[in-house]
Structures are given as structure tokens and as C-alpha cells.
PDB file of N, CA and C in Angstrom:
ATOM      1  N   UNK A   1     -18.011   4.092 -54.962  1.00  0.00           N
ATOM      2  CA  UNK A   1     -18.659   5.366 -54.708  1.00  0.00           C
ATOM      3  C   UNK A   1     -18.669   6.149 -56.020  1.00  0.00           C
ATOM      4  N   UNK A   2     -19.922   6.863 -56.406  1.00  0.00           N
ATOM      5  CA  UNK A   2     -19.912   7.690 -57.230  1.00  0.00           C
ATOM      6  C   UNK A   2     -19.466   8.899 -57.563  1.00  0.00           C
ATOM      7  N   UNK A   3     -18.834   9.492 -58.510  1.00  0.00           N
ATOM      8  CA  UNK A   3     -18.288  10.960 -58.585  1.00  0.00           C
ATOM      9  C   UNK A   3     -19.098  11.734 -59.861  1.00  0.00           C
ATOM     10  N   UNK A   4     -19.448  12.621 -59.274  1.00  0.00           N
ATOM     11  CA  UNK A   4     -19.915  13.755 -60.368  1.00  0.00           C
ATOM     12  C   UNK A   4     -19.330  14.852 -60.314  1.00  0.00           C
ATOM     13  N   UNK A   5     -19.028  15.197 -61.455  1.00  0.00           N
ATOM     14  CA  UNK A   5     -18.725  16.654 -61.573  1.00  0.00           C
ATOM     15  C   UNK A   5     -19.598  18.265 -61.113  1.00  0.00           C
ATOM     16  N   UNK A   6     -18.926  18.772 -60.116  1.00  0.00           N
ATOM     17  CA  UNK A   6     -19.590  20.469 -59.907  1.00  0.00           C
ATOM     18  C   UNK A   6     -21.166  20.411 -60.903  1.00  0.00           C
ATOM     19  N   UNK A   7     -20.990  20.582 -62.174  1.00  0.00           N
ATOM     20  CA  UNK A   7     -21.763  20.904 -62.875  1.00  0.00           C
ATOM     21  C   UNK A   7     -22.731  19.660 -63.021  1.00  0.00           C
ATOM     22  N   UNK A   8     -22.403  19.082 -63.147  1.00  0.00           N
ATOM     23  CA  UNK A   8     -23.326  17.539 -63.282  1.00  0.00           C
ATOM     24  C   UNK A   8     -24.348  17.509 -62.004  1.00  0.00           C
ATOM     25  N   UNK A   9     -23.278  17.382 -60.869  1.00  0.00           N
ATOM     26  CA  UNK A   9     -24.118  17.464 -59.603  1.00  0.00           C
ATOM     27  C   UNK A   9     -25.222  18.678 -59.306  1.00  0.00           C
ATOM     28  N   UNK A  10     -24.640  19.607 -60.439  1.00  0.00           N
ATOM     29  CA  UNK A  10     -25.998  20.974 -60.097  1.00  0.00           C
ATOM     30  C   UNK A  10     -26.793  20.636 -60.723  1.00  0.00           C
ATOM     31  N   UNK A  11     -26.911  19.714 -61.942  1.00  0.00           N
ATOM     32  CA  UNK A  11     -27.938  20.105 -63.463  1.00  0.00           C
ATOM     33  C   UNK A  11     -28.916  18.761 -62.394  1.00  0.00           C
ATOM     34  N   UNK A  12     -28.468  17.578 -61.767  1.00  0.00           N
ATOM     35  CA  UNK A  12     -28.773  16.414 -61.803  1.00  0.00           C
ATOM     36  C   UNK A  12     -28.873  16.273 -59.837  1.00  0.00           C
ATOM     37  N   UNK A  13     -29.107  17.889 -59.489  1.00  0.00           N
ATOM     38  CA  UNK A  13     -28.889  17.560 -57.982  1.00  0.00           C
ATOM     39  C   UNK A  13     -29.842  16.095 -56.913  1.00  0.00           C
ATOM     40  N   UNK A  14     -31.274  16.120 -57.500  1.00  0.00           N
ATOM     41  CA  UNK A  14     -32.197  15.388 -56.644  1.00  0.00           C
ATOM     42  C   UNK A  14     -31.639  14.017 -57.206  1.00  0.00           C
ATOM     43  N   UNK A  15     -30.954  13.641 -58.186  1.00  0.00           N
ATOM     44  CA  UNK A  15     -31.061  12.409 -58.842  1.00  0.00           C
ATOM     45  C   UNK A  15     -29.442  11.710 -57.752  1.00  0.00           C
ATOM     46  N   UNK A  16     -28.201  12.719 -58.036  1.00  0.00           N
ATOM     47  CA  UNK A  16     -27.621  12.580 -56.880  1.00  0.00           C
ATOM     48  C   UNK A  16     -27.446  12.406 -55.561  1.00  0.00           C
ATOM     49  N   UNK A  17     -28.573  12.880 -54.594  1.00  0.00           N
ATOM     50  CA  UNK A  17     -28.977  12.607 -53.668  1.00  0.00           C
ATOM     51  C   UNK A  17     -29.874  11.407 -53.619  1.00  0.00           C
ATOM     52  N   UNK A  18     -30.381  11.345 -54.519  1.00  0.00           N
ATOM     53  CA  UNK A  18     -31.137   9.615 -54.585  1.00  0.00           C
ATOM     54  C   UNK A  18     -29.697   8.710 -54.395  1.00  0.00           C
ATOM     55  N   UNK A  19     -28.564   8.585 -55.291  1.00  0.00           N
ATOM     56  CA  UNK A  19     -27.818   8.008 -55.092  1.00  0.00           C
ATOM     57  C   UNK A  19     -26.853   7.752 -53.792  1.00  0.00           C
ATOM     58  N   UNK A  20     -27.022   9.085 -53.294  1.00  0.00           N
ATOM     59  CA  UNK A  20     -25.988   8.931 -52.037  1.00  0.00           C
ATOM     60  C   UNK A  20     -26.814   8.252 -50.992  1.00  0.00           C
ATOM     61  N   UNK A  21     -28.284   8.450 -51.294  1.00  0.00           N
ATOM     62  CA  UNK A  21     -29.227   7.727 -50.450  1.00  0.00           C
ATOM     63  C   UNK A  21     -29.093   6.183 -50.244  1.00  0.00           C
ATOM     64  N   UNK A  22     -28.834   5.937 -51.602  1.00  0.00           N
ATOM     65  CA  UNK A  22     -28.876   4.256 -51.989  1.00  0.00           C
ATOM     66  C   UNK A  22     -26.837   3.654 -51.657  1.00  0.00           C
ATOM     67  N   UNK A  23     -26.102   4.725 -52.242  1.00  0.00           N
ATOM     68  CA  UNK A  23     -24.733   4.070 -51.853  1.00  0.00           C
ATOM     69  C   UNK A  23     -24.180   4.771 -50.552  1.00  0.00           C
ATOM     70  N   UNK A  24     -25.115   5.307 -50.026  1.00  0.00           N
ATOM     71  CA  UNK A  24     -24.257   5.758 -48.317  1.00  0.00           C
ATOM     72  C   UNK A  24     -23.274   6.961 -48.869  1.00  0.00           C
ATOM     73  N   UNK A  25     -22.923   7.397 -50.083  1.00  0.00           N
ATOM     74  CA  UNK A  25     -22.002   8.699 -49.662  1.00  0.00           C
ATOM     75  C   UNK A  25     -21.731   8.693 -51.897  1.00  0.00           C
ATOM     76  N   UNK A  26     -21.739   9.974 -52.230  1.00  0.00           N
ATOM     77  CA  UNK A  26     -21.242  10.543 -53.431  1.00  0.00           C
ATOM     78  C   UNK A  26     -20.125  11.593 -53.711  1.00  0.00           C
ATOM     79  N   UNK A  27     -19.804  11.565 -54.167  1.00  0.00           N
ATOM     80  CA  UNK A  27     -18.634  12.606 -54.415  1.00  0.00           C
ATOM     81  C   UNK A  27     -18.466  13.957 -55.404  1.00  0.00           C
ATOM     82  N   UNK A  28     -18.210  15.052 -55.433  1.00  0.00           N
ATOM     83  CA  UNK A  28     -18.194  15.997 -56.081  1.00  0.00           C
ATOM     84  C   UNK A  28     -16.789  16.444 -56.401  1.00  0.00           C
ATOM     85  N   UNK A  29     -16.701  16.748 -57.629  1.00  0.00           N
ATOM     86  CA  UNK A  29     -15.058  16.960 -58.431  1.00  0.00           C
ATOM     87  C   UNK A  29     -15.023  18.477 -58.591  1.00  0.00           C
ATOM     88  N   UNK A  30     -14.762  19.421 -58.103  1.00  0.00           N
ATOM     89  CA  UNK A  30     -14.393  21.181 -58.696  1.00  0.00           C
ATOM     90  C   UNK A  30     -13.356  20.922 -59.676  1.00  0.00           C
ATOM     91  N   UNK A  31     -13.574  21.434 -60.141  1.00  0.00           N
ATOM     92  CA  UNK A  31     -12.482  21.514 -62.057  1.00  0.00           C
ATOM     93  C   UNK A  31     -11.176  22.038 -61.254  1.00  0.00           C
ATOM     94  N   UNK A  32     -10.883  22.624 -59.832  1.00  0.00           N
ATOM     95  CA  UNK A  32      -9.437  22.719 -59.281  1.00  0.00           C
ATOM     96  C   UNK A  32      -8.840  21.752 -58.375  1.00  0.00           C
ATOM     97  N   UNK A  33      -9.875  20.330 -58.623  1.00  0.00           N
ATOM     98  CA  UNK A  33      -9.323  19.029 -57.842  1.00  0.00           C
ATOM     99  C   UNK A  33      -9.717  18.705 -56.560  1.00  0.00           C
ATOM    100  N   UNK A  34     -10.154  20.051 -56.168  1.00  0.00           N
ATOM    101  CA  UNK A  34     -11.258  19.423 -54.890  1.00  0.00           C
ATOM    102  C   UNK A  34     -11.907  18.487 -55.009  1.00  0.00           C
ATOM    103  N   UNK A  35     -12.396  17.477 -53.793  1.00  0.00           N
ATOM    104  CA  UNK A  35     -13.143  16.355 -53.660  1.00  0.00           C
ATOM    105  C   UNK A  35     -14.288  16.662 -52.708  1.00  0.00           C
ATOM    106  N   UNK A  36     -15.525  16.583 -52.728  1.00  0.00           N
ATOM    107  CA  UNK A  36     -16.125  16.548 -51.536  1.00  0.00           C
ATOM    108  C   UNK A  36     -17.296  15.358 -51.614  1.00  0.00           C
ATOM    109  N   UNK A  37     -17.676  14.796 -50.652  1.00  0.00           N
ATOM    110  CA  UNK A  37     -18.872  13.734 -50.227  1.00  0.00           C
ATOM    111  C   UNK A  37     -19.768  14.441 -49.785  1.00  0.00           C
ATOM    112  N   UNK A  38     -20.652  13.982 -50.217  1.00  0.00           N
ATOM    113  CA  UNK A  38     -22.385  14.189 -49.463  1.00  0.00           C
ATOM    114  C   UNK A  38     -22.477  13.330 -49.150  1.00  0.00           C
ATOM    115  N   UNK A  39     -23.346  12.785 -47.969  1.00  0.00           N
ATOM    116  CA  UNK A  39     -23.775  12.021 -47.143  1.00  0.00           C
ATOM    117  C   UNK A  39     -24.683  11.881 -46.822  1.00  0.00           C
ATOM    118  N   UNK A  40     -25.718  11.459 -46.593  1.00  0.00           N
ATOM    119  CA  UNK A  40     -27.291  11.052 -45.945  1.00  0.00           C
ATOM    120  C   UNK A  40     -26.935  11.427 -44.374  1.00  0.00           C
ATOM    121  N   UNK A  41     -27.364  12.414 -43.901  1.00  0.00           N
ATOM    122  CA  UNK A  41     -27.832  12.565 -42.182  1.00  0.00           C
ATOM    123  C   UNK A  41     -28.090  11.115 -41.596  1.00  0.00           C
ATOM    124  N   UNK A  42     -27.379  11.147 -40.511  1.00  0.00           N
ATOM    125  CA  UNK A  42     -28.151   9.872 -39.368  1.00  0.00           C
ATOM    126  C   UNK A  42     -29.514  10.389 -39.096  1.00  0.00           C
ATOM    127  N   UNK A  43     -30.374   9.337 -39.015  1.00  0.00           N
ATOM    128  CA  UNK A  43     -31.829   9.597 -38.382  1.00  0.00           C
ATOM    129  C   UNK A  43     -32.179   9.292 -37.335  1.00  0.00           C
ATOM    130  N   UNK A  44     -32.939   9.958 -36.296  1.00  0.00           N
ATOM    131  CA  UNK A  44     -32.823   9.251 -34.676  1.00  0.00           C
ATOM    132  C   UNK A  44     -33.889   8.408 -35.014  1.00  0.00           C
ATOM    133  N   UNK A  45     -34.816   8.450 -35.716  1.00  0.00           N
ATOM    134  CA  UNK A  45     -35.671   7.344 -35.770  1.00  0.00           C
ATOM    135  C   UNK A  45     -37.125   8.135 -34.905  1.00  0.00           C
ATOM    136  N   UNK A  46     -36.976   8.887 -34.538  1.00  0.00           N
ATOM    137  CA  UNK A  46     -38.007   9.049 -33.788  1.00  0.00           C
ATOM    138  C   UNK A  46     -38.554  11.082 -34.264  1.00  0.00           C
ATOM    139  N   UNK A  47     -39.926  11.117 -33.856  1.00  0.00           N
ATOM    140  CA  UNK A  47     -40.123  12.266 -34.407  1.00  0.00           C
ATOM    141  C   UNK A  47     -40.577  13.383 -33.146  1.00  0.00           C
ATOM    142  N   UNK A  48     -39.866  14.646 -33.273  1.00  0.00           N
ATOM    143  CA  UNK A  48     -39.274  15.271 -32.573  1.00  0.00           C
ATOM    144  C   UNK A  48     -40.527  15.888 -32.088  1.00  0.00           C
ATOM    145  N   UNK A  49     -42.135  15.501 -32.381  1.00  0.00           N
ATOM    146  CA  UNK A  49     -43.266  15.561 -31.989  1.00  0.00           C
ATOM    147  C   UNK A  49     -43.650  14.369 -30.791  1.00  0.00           C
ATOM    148  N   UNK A  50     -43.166  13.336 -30.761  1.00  0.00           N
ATOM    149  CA  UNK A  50     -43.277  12.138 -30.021  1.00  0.00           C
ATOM    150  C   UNK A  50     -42.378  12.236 -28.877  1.00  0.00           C
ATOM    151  N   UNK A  51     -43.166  12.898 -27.768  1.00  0.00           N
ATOM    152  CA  UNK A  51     -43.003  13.238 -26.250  1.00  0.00           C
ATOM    153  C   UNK A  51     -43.923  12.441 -25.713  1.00  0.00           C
ATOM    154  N   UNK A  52     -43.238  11.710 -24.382  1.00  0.00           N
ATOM    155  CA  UNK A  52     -43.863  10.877 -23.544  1.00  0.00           C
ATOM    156  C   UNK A  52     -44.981  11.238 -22.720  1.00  0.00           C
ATOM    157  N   UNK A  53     -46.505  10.740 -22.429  1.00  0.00           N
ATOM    158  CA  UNK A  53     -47.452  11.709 -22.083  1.00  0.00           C
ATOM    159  C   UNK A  53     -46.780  11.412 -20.697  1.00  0.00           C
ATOM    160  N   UNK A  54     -48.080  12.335 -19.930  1.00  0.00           N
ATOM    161  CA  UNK A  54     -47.848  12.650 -18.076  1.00  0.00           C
ATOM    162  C   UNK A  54     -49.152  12.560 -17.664  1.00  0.00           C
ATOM    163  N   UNK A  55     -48.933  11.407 -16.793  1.00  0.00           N
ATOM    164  CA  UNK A  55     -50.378  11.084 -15.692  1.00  0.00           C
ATOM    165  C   UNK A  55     -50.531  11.662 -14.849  1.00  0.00           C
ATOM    166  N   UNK A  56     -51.668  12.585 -14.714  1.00  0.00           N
ATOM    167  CA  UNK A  56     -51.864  13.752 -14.058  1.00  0.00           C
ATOM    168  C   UNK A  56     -52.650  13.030 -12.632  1.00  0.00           C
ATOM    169  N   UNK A  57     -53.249  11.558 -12.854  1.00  0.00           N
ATOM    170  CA  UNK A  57     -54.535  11.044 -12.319  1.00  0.00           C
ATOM    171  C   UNK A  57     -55.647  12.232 -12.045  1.00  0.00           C
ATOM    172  N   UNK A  58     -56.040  12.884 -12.616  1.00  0.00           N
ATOM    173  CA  UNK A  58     -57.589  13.311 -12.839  1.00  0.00           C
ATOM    174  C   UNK A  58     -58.497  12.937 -13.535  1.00  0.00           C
ATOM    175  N   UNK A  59     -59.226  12.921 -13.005  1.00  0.00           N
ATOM    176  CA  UNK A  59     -60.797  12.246 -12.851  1.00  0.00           C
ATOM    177  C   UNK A  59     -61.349  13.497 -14.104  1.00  0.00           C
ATOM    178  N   UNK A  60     -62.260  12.580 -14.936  1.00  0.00           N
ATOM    179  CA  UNK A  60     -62.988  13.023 -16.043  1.00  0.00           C
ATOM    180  C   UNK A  60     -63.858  14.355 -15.468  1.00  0.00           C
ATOM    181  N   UNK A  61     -64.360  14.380 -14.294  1.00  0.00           N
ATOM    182  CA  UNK A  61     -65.383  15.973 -14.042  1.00  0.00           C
ATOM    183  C   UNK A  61     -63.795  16.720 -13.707  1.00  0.00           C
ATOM    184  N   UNK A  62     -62.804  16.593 -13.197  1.00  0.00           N
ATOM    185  CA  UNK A  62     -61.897  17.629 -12.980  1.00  0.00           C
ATOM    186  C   UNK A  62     -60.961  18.202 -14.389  1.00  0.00           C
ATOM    187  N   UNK A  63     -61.345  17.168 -15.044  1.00  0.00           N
ATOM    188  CA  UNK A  63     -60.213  17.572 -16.553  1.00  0.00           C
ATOM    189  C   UNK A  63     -61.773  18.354 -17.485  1.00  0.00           C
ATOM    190  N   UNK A  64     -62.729  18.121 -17.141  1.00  0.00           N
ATOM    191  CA  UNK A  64     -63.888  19.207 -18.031  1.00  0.00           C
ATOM    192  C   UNK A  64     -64.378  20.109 -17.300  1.00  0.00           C
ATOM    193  N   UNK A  65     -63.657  20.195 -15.973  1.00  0.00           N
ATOM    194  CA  UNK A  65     -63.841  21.274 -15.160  1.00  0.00           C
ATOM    195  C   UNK A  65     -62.782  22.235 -16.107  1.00  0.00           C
ATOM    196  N   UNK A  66     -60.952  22.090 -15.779  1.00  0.00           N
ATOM    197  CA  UNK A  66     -60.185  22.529 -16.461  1.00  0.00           C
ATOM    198  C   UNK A  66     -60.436  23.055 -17.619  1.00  0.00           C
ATOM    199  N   UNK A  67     -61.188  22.393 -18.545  1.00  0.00           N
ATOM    200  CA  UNK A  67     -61.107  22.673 -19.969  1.00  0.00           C
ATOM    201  C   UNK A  67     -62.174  23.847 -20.200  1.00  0.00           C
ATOM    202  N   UNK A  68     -63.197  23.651 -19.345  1.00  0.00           N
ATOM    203  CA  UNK A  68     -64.331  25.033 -19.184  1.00  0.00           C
ATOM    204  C   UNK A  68     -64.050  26.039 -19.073  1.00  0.00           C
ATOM    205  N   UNK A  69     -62.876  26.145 -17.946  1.00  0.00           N
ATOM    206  CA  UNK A  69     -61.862  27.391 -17.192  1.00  0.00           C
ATOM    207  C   UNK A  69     -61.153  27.594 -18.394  1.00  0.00           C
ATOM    208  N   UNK A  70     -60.348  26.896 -18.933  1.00  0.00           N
ATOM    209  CA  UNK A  70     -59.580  27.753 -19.907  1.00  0.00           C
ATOM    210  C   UNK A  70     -60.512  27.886 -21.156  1.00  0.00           C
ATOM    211  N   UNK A  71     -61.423  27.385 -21.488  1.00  0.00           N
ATOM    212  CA  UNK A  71     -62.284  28.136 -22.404  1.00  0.00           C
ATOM    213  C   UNK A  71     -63.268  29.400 -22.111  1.00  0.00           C
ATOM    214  N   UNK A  72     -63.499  29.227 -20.751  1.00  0.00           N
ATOM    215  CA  UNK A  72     -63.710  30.677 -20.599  1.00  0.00           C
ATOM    216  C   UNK A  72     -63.040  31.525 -20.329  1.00  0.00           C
ATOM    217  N   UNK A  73     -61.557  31.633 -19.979  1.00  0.00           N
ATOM    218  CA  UNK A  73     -60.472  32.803 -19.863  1.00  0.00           C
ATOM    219  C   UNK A  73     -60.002  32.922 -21.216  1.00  0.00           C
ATOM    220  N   UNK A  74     -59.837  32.117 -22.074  1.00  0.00           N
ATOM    221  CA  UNK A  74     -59.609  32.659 -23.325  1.00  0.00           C
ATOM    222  C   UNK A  74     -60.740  32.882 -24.321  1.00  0.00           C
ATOM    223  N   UNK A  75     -61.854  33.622 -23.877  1.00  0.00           N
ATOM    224  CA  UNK A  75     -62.815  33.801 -24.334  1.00  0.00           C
ATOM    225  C   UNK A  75     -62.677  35.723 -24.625  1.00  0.00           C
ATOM    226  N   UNK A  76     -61.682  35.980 -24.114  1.00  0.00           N
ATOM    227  CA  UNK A  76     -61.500  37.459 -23.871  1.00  0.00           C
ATOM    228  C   UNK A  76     -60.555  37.558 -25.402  1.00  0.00           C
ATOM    229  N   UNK A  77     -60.141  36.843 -25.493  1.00  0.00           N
ATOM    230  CA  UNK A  77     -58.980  36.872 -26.888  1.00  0.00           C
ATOM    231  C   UNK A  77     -59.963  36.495 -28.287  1.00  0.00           C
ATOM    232  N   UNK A  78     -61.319  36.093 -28.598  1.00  0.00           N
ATOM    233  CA  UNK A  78     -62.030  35.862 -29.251  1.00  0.00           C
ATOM    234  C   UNK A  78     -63.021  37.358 -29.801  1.00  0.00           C
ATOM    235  N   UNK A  79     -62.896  37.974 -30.374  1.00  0.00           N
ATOM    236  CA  UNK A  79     -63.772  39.224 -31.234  1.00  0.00           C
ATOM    237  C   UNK A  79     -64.848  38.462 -31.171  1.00  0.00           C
ATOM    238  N   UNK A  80     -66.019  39.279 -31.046  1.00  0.00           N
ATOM    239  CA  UNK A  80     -67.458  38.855 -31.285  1.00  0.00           C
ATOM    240  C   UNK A  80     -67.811  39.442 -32.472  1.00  0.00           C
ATOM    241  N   UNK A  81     -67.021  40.802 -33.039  1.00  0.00           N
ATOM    242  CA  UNK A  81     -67.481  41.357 -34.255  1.00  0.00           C
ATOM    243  C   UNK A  81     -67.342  40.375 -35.333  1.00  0.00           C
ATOM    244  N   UNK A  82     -67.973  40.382 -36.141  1.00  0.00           N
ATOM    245  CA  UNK A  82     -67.788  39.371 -37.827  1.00  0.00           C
ATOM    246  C   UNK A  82     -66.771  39.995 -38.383  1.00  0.00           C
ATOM    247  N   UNK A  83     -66.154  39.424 -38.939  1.00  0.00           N
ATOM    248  CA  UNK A  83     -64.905  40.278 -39.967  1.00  0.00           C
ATOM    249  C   UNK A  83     -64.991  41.172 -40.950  1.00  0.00           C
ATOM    250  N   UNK A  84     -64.360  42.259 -40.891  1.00  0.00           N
ATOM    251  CA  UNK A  84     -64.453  43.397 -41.948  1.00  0.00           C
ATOM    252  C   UNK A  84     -64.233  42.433 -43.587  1.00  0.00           C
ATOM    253  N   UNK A  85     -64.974  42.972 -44.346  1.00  0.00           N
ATOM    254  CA  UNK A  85     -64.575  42.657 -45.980  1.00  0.00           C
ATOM    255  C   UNK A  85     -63.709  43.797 -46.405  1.00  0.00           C
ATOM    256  N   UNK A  86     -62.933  43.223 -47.017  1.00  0.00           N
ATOM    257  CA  UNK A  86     -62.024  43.913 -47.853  1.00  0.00           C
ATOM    258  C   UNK A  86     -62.716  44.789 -48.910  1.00  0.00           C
ATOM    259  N   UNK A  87     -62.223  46.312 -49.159  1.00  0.00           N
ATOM    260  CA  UNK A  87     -62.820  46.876 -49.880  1.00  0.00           C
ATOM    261  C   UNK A  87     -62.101  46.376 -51.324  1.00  0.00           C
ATOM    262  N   UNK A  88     -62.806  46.693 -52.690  1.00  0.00           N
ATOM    263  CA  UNK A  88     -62.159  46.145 -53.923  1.00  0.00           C
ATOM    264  C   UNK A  88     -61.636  47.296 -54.770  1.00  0.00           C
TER     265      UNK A  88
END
């Protein structure tokens, strides 16, 4: 395992973390004998966007029925005015 010094590990931080990446764990020295490891996080492997879908069974005219309805209720939250320009 590797050890860097406080200061080393600040000047050389991303290059250190490459290493702890590659040897699983690095070490840091404080000039009063402290020791500490960095470590690479466990990864679940999976991305915290990747939710299982839900079969609703609806039929293609009932899901563009739906989608009409909520495009026309949120049609009230849409300005028809054009946008003000910024004065200079």
C-alpha cells in the first residue's frame, strides 16, 4: 500500500486517488503520526435512475387519451405572452 504525505497528497490529490483506485486503499502521513486510508466506495452496480417499469395494460387510444388530458390541464401553467427582452 502506498503512503503519501499530508502535503504530497494535497499538491498530487487526483493522481492519488487514481492510485487507491488501482491498489484498493492509500495512506496519508500528518507530520504528528497520524495514519489515514482512502478507499474507493463500494459500487451497487446499478444506477439509481434504473427503476423497474409497471404494466398498467392500457391500450394505445387510452394512454393518448391520458396524455391529451394532461396536456391540456397543464396548459394553464404555459404563458401565451412571448418573453420580455431584457433592457441594456
Amino acid at each position: 500500500m502506498r503512503e503519501y504525505t499530508f502535503s504530497r497528497a494535497r499538491q498530487q490529490f487526483a493522481g492519488m486517488l487514481d492510485q487507491a483506485a488501482q491498489d484498493g486503499a492509500v495512506r496519508i502521513r500528518r507530520r504528528d503520526g497520524q495514519v489515514f486510508e482512502v478507499r474507493p466506495a463500494e459500487q451497487s452496480g446499478a444506477s439509481p435512475l434504473e427503476v423497474p417499469g409497471v404494466s398498467l395494460n392500457l391500450t394505445r387510444g387510452e394512454l393518448l387519451s391520458a396524455l391529451a388530458e394532461s396536456r391540456a390541464s397543464g396548459a394553464r401553467f404555459v404563458s401565451e405572452r412571448p418573453p420580455r427582452r431584457r433592457a441594456r
